[in-house]
C-alpha atoms as a PDB file:
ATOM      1  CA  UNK A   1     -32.098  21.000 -22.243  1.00  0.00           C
ATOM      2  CA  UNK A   2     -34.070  20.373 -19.317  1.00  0.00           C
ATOM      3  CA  UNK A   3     -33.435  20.680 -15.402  1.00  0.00           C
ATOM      4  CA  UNK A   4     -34.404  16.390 -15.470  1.00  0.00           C
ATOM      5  CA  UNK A   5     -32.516  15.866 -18.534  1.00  0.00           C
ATOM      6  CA  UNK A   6     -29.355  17.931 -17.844  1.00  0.00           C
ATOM      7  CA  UNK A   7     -29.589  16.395 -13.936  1.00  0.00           C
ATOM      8  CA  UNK A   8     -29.774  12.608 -15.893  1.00  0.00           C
ATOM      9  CA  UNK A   9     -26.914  13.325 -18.476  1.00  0.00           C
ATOM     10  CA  UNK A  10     -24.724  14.728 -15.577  1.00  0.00           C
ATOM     11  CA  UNK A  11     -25.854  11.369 -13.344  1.00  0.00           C
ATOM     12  CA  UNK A  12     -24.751   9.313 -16.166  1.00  0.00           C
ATOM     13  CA  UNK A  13     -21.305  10.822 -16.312  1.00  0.00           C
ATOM     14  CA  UNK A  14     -20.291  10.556 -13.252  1.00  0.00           C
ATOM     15  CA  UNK A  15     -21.213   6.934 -12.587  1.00  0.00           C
ATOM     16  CA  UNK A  16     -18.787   6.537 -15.537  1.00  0.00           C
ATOM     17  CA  UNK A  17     -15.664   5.443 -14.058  1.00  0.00           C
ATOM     18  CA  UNK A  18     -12.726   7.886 -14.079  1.00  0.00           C
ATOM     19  CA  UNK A  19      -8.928   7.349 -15.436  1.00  0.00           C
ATOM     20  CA  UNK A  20      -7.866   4.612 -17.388  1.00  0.00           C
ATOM     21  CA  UNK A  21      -8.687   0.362 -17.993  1.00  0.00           C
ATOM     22  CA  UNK A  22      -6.111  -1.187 -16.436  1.00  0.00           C
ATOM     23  CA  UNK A  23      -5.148  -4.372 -19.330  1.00  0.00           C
ATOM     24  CA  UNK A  24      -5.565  -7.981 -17.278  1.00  0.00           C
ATOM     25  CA  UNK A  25      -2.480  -9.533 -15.109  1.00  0.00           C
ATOM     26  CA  UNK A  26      -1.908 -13.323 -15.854  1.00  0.00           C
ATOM     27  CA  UNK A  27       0.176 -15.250 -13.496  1.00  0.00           C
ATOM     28  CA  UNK A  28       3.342 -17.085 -14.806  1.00  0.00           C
ATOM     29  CA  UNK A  29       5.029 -19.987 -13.915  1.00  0.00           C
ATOM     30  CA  UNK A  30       9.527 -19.342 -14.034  1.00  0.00           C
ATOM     31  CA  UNK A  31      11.460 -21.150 -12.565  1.00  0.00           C
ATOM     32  CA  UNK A  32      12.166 -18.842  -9.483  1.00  0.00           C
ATOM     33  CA  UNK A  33       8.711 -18.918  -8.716  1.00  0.00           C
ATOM     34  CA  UNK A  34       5.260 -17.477 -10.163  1.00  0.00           C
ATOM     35  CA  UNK A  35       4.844 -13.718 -11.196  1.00  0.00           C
ATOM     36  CA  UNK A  36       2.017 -11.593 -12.028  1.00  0.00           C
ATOM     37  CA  UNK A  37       2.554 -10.540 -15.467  1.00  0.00           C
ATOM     38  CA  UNK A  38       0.782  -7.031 -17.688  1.00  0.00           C
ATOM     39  CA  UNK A  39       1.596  -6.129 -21.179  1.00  0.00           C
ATOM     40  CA  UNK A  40       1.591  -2.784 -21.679  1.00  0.00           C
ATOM     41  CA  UNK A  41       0.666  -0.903 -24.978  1.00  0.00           C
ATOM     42  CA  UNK A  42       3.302   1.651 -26.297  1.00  0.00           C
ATOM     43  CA  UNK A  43       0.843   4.445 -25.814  1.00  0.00           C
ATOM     44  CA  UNK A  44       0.348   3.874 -22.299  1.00  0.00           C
ATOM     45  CA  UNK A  45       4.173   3.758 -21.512  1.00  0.00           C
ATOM     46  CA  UNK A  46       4.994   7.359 -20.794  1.00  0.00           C
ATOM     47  CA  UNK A  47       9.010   7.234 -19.453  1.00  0.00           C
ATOM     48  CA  UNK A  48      12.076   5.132 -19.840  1.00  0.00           C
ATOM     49  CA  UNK A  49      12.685   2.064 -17.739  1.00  0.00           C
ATOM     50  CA  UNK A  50      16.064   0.003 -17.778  1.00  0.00           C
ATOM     51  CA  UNK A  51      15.083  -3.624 -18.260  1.00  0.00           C
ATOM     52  CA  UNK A  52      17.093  -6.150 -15.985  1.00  0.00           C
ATOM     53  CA  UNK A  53      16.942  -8.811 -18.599  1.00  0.00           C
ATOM     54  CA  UNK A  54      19.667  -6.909 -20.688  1.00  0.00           C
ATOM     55  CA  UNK A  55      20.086  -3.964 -18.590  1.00  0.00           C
ATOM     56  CA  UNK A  56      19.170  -1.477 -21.429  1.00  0.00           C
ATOM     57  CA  UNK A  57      16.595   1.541 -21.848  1.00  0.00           C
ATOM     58  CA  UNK A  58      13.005   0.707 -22.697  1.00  0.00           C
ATOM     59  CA  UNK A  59      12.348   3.650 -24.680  1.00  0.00           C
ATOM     60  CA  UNK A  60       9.052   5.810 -23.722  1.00  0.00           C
ATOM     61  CA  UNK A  61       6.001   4.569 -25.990  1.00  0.00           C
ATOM     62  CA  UNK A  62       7.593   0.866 -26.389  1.00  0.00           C
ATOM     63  CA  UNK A  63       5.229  -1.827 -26.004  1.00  0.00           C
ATOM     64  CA  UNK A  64       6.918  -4.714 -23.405  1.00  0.00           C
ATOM     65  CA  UNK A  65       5.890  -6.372 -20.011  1.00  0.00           C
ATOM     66  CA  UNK A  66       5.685  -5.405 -16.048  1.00  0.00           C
ATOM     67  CA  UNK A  67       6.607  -8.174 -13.722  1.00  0.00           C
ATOM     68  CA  UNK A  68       6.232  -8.905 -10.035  1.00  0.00           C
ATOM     69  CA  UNK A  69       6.270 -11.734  -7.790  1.00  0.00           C
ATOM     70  CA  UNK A  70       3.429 -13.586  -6.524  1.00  0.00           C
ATOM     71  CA  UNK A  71       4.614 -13.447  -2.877  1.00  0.00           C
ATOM     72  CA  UNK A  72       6.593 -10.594  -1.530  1.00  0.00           C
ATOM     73  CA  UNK A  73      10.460 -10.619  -0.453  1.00  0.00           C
ATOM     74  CA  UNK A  74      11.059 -10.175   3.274  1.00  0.00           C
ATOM     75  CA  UNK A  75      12.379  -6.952   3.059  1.00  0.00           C
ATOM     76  CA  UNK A  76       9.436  -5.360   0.601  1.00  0.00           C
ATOM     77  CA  UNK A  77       6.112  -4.224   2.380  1.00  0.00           C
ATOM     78  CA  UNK A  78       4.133  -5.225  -0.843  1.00  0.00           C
ATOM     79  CA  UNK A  79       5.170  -7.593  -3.864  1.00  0.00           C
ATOM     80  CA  UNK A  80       3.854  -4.946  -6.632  1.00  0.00           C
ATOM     81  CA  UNK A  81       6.595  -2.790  -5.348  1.00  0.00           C
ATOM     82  CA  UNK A  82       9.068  -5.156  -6.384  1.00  0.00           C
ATOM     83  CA  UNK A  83       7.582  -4.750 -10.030  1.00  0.00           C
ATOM     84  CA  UNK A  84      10.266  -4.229 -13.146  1.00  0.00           C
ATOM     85  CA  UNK A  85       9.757  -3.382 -16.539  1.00  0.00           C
ATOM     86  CA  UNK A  86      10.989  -5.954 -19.288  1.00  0.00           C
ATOM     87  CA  UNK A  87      11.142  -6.002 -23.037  1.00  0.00           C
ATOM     88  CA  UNK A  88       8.936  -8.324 -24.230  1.00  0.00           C
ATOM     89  CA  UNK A  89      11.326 -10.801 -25.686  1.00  0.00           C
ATOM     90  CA  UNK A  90      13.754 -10.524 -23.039  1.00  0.00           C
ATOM     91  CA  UNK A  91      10.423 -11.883 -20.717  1.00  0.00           C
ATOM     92  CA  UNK A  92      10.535 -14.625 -22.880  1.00  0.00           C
ATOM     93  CA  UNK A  93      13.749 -15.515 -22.542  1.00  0.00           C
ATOM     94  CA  UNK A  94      13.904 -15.624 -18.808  1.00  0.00           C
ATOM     95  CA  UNK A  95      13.983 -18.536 -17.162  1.00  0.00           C
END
């Protein structure tokens, strides 16, 4: 390969961006306010979360849904860090 060729094919790679798509956020409407909502794939789910719908394990690789609020609680410094992971139907279910 050339020194133009290798130099283009190296240029091309790293304007490639890096790590993984991040799947859209929707917001919600509940009735204890509005939330920014993902579903996430099984594969991209890597450990166990405890879902506060029904208070039991999400299983790593389970497909279900991350939740935060649109506007942050006094006491947070951000509203994503008040995010919680939620089974899918138990999402559904909440009010």
């Amino acid at each position: 390969m050339s020194r133009r060729k290798a130099a283009a094919a190296r240029a091309q790679r790293l304007s490639r961006p890096q790590g993984r798509v991040r799947p859209p956020e929707e917001l919600v409407e509940k009735r204890d306010g509005r939330w920014w909502v993902r579903s996430l794939t099984g594969s991209s789910s890597t450990k166990p979360y405890t879902c506060p719908g029904c208070l039991r394990p999400i299983p790593p690789a389970t497909p279900h849904v991350v939740a935060w609020p649109e506007l942050k609680s006094l006491l947070s410094d951000d509203a994503i860090n008040e995010r919680r992971h939620w089974h899918t139907a138990c999402w559904r279910r909440k009010v």
